[in-house]
Protein backbone atom coordinates (compact mmCIF):
# COMPACT_ATOMS: atom_id res chain seq x y z
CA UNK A 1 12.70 32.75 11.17
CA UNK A 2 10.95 36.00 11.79
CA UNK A 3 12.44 37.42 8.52
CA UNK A 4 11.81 34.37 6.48
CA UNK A 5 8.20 34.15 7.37
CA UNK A 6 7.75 37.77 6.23
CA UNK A 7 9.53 37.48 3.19
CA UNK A 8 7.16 35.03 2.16
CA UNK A 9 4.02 36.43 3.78
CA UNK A 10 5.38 39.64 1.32
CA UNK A 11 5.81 37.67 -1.87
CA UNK A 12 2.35 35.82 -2.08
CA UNK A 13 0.48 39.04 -1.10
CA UNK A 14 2.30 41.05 -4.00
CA UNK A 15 1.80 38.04 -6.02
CA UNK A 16 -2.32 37.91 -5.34
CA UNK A 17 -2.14 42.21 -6.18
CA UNK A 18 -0.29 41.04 -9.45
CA UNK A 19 -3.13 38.21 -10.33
CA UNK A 20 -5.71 40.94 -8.95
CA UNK A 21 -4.74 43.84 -11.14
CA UNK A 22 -2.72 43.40 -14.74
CA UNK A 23 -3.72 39.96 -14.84
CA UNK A 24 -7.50 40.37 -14.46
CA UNK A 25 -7.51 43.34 -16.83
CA UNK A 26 -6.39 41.08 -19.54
CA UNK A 27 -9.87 39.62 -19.96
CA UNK A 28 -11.52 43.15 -19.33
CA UNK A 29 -12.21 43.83 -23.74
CA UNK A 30 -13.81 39.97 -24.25
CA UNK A 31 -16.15 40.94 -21.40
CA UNK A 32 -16.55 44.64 -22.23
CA UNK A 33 -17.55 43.61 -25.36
CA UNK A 34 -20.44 40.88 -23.94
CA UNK A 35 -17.64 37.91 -25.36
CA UNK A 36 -17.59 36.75 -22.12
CA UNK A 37 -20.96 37.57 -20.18
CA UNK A 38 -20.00 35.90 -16.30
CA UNK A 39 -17.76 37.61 -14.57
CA UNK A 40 -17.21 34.71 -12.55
CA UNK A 41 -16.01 32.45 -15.51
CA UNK A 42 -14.12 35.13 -17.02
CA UNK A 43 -11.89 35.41 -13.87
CA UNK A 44 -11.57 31.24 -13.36
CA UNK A 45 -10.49 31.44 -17.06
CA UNK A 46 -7.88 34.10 -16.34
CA UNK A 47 -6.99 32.35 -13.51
CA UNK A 48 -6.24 29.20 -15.20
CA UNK A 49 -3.88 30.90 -17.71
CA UNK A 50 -2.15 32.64 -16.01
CA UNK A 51 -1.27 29.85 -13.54
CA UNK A 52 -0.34 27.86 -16.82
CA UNK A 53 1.59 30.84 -17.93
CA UNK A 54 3.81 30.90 -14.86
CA UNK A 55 4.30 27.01 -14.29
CA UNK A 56 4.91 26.56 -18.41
CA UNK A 57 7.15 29.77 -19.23
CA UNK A 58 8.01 31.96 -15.71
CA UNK A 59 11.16 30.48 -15.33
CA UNK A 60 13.35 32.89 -17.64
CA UNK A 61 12.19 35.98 -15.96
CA UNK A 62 12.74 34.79 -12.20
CA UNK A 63 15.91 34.47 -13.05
CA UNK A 64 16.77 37.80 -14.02
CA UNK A 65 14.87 39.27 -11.39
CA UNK A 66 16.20 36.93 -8.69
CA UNK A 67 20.22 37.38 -10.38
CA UNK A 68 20.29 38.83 -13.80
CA UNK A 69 19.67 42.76 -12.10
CA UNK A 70 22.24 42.38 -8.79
CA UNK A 71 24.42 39.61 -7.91
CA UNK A 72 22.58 37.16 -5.75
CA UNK A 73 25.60 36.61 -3.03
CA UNK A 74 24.46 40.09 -1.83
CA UNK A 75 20.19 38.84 -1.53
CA UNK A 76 19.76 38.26 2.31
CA UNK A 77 16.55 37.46 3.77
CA UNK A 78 16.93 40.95 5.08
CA UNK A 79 17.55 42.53 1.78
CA UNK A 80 14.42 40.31 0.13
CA UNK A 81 12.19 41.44 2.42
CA UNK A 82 13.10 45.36 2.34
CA UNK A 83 13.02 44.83 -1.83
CA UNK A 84 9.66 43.37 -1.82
CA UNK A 85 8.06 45.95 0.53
CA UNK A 86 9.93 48.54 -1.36
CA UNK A 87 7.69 47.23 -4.21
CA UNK A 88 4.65 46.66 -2.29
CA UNK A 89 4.76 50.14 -0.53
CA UNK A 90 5.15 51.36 -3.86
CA UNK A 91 1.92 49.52 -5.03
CA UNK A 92 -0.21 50.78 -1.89
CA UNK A 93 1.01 54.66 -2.14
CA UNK A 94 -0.06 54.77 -5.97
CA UNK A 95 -3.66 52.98 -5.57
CA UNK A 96 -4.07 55.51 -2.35
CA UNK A 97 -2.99 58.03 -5.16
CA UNK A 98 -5.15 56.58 -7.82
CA UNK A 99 -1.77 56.21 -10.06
CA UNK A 100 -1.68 53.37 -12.19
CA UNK A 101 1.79 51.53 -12.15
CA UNK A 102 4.00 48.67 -13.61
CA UNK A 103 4.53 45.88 -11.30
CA UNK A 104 7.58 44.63 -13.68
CA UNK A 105 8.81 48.02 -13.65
CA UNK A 106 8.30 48.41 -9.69
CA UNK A 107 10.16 45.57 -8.75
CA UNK A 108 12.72 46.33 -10.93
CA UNK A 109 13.09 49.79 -9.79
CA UNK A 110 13.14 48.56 -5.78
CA UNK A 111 15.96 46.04 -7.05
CA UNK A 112 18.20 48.22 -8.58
CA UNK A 113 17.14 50.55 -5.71
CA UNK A 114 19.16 47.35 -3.32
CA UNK A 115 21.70 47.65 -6.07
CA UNK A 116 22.75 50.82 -5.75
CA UNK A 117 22.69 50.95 -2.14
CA UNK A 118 24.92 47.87 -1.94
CA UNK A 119 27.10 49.14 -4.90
CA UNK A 120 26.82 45.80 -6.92
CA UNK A 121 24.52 46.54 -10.22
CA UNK A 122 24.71 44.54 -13.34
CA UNK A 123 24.31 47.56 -15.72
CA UNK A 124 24.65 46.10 -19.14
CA UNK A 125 21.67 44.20 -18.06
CA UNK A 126 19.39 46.81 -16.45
CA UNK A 127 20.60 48.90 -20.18
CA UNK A 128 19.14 46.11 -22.04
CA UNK A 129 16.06 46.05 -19.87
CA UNK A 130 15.19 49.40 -19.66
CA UNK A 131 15.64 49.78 -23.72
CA UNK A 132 13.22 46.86 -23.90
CA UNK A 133 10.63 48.72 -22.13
CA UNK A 134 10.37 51.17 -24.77
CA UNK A 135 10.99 49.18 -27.90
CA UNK A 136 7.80 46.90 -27.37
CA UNK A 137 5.45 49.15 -26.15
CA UNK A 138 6.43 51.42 -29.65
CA UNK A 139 6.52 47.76 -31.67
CA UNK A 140 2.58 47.29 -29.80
CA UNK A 141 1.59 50.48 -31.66
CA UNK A 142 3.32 49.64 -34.76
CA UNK A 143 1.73 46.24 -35.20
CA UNK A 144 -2.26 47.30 -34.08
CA UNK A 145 -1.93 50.24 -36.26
CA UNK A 146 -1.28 47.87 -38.89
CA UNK A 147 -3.72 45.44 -38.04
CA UNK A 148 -6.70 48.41 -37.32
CA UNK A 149 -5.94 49.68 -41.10
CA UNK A 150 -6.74 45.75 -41.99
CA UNK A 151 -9.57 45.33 -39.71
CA UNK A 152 -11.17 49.03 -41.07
CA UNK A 153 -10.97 47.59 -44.87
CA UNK A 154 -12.27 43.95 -43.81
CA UNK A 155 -15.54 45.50 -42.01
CA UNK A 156 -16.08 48.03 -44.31
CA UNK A 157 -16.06 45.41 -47.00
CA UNK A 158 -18.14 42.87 -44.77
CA UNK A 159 -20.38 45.02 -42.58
CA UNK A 160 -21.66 41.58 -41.17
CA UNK A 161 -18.66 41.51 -39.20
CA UNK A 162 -19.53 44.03 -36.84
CA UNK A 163 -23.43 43.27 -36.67
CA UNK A 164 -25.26 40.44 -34.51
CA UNK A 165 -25.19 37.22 -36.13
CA UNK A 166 -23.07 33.86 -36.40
CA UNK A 167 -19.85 35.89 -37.33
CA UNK A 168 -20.46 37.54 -33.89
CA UNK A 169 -20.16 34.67 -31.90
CA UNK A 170 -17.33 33.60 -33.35
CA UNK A 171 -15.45 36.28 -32.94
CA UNK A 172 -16.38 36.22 -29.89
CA UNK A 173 -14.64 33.37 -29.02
CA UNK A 174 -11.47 34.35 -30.75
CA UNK A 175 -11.36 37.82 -28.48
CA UNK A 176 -11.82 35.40 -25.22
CA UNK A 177 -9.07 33.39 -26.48
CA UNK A 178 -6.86 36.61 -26.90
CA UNK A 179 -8.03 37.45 -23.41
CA UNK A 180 -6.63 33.76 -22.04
CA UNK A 181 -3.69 34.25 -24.36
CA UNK A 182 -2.90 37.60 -22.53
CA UNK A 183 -3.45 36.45 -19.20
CA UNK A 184 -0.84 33.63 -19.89
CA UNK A 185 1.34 35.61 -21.19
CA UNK A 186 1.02 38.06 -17.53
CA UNK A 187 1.61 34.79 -16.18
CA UNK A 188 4.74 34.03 -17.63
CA UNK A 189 6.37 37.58 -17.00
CA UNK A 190 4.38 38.72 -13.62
CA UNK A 191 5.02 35.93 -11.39
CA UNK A 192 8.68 36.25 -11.23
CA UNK A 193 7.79 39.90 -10.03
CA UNK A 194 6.91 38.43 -6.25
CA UNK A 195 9.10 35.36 -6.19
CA UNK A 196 12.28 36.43 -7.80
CA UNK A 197 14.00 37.81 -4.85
CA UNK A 198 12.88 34.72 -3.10
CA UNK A 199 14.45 32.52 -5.68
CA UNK A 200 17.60 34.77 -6.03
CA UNK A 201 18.15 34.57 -2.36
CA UNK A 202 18.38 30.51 -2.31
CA UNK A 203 15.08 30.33 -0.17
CA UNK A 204 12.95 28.48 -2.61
CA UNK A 205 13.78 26.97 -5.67
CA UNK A 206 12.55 28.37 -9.29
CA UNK A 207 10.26 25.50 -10.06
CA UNK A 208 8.20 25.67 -6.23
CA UNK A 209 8.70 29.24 -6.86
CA UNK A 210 6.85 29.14 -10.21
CA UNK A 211 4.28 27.37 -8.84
CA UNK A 212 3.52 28.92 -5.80
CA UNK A 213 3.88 32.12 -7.46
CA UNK A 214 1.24 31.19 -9.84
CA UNK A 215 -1.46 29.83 -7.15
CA UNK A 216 -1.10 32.80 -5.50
CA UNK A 217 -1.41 35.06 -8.84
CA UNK A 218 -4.19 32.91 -9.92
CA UNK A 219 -5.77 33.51 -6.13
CA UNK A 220 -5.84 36.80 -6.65
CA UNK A 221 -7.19 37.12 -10.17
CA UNK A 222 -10.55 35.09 -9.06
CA UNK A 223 -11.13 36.82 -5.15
CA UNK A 224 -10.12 40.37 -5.87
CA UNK A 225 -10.23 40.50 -10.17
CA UNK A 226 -13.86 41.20 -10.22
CA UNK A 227 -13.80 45.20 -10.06
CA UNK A 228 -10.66 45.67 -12.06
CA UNK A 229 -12.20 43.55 -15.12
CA UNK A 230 -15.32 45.71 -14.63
CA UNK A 231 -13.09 49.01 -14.59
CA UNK A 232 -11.29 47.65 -17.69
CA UNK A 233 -13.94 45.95 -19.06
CA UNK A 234 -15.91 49.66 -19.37
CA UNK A 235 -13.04 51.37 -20.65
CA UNK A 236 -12.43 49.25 -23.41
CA UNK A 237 -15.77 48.95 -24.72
CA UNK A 238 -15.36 51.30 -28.01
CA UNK A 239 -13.58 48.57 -29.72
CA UNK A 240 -14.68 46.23 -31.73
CA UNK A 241 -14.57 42.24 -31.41
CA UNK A 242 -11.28 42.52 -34.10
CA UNK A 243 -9.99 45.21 -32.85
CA UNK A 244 -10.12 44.01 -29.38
CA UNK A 245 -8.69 40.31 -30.36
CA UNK A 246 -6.17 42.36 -32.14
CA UNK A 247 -4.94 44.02 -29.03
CA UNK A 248 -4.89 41.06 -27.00
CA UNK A 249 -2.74 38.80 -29.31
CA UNK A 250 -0.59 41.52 -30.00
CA UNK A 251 0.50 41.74 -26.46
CA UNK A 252 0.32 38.63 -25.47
CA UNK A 253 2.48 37.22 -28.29
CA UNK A 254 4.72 40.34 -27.48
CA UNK A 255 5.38 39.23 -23.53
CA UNK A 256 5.51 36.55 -24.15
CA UNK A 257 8.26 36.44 -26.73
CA UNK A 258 10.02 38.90 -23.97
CA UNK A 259 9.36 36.17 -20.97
CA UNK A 260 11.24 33.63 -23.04
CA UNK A 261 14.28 35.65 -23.21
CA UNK A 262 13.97 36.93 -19.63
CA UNK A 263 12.86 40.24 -20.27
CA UNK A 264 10.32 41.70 -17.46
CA UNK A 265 8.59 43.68 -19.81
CA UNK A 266 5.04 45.92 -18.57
CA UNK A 267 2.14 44.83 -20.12
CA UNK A 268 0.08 47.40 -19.06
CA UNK A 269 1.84 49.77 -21.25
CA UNK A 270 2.22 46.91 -23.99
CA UNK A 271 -1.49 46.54 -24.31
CA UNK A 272 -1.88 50.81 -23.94
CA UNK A 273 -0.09 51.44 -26.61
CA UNK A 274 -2.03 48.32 -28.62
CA UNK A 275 -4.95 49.93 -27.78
CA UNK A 276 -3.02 53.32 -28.88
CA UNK A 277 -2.24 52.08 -32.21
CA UNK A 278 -6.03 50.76 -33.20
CA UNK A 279 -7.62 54.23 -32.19
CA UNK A 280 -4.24 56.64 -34.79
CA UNK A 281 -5.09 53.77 -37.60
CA UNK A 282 -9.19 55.16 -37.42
CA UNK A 283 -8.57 58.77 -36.57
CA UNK A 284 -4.80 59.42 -37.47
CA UNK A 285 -2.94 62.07 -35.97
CA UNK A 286 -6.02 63.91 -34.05
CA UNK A 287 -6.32 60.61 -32.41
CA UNK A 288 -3.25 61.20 -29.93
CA UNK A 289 -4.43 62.93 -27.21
CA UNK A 290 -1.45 64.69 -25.33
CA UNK A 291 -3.08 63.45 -21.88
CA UNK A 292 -3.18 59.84 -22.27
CA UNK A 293 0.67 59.72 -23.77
CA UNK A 294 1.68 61.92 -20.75
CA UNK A 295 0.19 59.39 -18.26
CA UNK A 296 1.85 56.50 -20.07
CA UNK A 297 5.19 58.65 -19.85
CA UNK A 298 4.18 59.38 -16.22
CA UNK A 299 3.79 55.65 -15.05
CA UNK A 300 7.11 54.73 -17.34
CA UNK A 301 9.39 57.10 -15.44
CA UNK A 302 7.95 56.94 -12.00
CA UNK A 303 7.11 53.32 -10.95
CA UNK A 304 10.88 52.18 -11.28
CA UNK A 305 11.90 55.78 -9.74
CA UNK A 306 9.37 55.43 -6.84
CA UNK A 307 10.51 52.03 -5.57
CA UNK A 308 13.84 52.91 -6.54
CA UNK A 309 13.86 55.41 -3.72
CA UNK A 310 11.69 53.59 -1.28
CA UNK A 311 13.79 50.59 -0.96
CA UNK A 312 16.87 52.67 -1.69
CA UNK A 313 15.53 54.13 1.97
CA UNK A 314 14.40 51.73 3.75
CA UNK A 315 17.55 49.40 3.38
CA UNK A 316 19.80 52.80 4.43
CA UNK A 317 17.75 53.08 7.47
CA UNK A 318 17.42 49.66 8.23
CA UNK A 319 20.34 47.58 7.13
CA UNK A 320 22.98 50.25 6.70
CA UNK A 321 21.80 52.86 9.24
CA UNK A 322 23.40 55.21 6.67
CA UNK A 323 21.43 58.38 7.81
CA UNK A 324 23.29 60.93 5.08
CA UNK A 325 22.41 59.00 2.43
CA UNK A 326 18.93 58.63 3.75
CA UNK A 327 18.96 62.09 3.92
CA UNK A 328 20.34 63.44 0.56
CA UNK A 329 18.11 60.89 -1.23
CA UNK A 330 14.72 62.19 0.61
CA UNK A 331 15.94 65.78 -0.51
CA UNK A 332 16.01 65.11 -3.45
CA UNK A 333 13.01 63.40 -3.80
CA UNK A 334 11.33 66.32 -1.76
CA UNK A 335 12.68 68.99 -4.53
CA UNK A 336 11.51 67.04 -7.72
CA UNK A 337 8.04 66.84 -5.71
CA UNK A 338 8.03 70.30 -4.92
CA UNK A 339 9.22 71.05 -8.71
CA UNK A 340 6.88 69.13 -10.55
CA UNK A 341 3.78 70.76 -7.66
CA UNK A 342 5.26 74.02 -8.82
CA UNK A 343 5.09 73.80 -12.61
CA UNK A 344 1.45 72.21 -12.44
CA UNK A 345 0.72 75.45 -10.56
CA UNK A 346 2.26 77.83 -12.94
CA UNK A 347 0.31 75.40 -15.68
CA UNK A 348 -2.55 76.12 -13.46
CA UNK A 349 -2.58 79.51 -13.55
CA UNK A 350 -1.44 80.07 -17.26
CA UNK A 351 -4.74 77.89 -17.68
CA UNK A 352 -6.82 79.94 -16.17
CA UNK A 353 -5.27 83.66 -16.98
CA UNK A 354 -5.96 82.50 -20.76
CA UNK A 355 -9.81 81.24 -20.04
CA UNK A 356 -10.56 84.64 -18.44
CA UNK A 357 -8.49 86.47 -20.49
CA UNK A 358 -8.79 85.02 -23.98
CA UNK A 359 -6.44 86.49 -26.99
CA UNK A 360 -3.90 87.58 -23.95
């Protein structure tokens, strides 16, 4: 019972962190932009849709976390609760860290992570996942770029759009709706994130799973959403009402396409690359700065990697008490740290030698 307890304990505290961080940032450009003035309502709104999100449309994608990724025979209570903390762990190091990561892509990673260890990994499936998570981030950019060329032509040709007036609370409105839209669409594809393995395992059914899930997600969005829609909220601000209701619909019509067919797909990185594609349709090419597409790349490769290795580890040590494997795996983890420390020194120091040293 011990196990059981913490398995769910696990699952609706990762679920709260999901409804806390991706969801909540889904309203963050309506109240950037003064669409949405209360903070208070904002949250209760994203609360509501994402709830409706997970109840209406979670369904497809807690199946493929909870079987379509590793046979379910082989999901123990054990196992569950060593994937979930996996994920969790994974969570907790990057916000100590300061590293923004992929929920979707973290509980992937610490699945396939129980996949490998057990030897027993659907990988047609994980293919078809993984390629996912690179087509629609790229189809994002496609799409906003498209729509940022329209939106550029439309306000140039009606300056009243972007000036105070009755076109500005209207549109208003629209970029709150995106921001609902988006948070629905989080719904739909986060939730099976934290109840998946639960479902997979035969310990609660999808729809109480759903539903749960989606209290819990909604739970977190309204007590601990507050300073990530501020955060996001801030950063966001640059954009206008369009271009901002542009962004929103675009990824939320995106995910949730994805959720229907199962797909965990990150939205973070959906919505980046939305936000991507507005800012190369104003300012082309000097628009892509090498920094921010190296910290998408960054979060891509190491939140499935991360938890990958960290439940890889802890279900070695604890299930298997396979101490070489435990072993080669922290080695190599230890040598890619130590290689990646090395070349931002080297980085460092070229940096510096050409500051000092100008035409050198």
């Amino acid at each position: 019972m011990f196990w059981t307890y913490l398995a769910y304990i696990i699952a609706f505290f990762f679920a709260m962190n999901i409804g806390a961080s991706g969801t909540a940032a889904s309203m963050g450009s309506a109240y950037g932009a003064d669409a949405i003035k209360n903070k208070w309502l904002a949250m209760v709104l994203v609360a509501i849709a994402a709830f409706l999100g997970a109840v209406l449309g979670g369904g497809e994608v807690v199946k493929t976390i909870g079987s379509g990724i590793i046979p379910s025979k082989i999901l123990t209570i054990e196992l569950v609760v060593l994937i979930l903390a996996g994920a969790t762990l994974t969570l907790f190091i990057a916000n100590l860290m300061g590293i923004p990561l992929s929920t979707s892509e973290v509980t992937v990673g610490a699945i396939v992570g129980a996949g490998i260890a057990f030897k027993s990994l659907f990988i047609n499936s994980l293919i078809v996942i993984i390629a996912f998570w690179v087509i629609v981030p790229v189809v994002s950019f496609i799409i906003t770029f498209i729509f940022g060329k329209l939106i550029a032509k439309s306000e140039k040709r009606w300056p009243s759009l972007t000036k105070q007036g009755k076109w500005k609370k209207w549109l208003g409105r629209i970029l709150v709706l995106g921001g609902c839209f988006e948070a629905f669409s989080a719904g739909m594809n986060n939730v099976a994130n934290a109840v998946g393995p639960l479902v997979g395992a035969g310990m609660i059914s999808t729809s109480k799973g759903i539903w749960i899930g989606g209290l819990f997600v909604a739970l977190g969005a309204i007590l601990l959403g507050g300073r990530v829609i501020e955060t996001n909220g801030k950063k966001i601000t640059k954009l206008s009402l369009l271009e901002g209701s542009a962004v929103s619909f675009t990824g939320g019509a995106l995910v949730t396409i994805a959720s229907i067919f199962g797909l965990p797909i990150p939205l973070t990185q959906v919505t980046t690359c939305g936000i991507l594609g507005i800012g190369a349709s104003q300012k082309g090419i000097g628009f892509w700065q090498k920094a921010v597409i190296r910290k998408i790349l960054k979060v891509w490769l190491i939140s499935p990697l991360a938890s990958l290795v960290i439940s890889y580890t802890l279900i070695n040590l604890l299930i298997k008490t396979n101490f070489y494997n435990i072993i080669v795996i922290l080695s190599t983890l230890i040598a890619a740290l130590g290689t990646l420390s090395l070349y931002a020194n080297i980085r460092k120091e070229n940096s510096t030698i050409h500051d000092e040293g100008g035409g050198i």
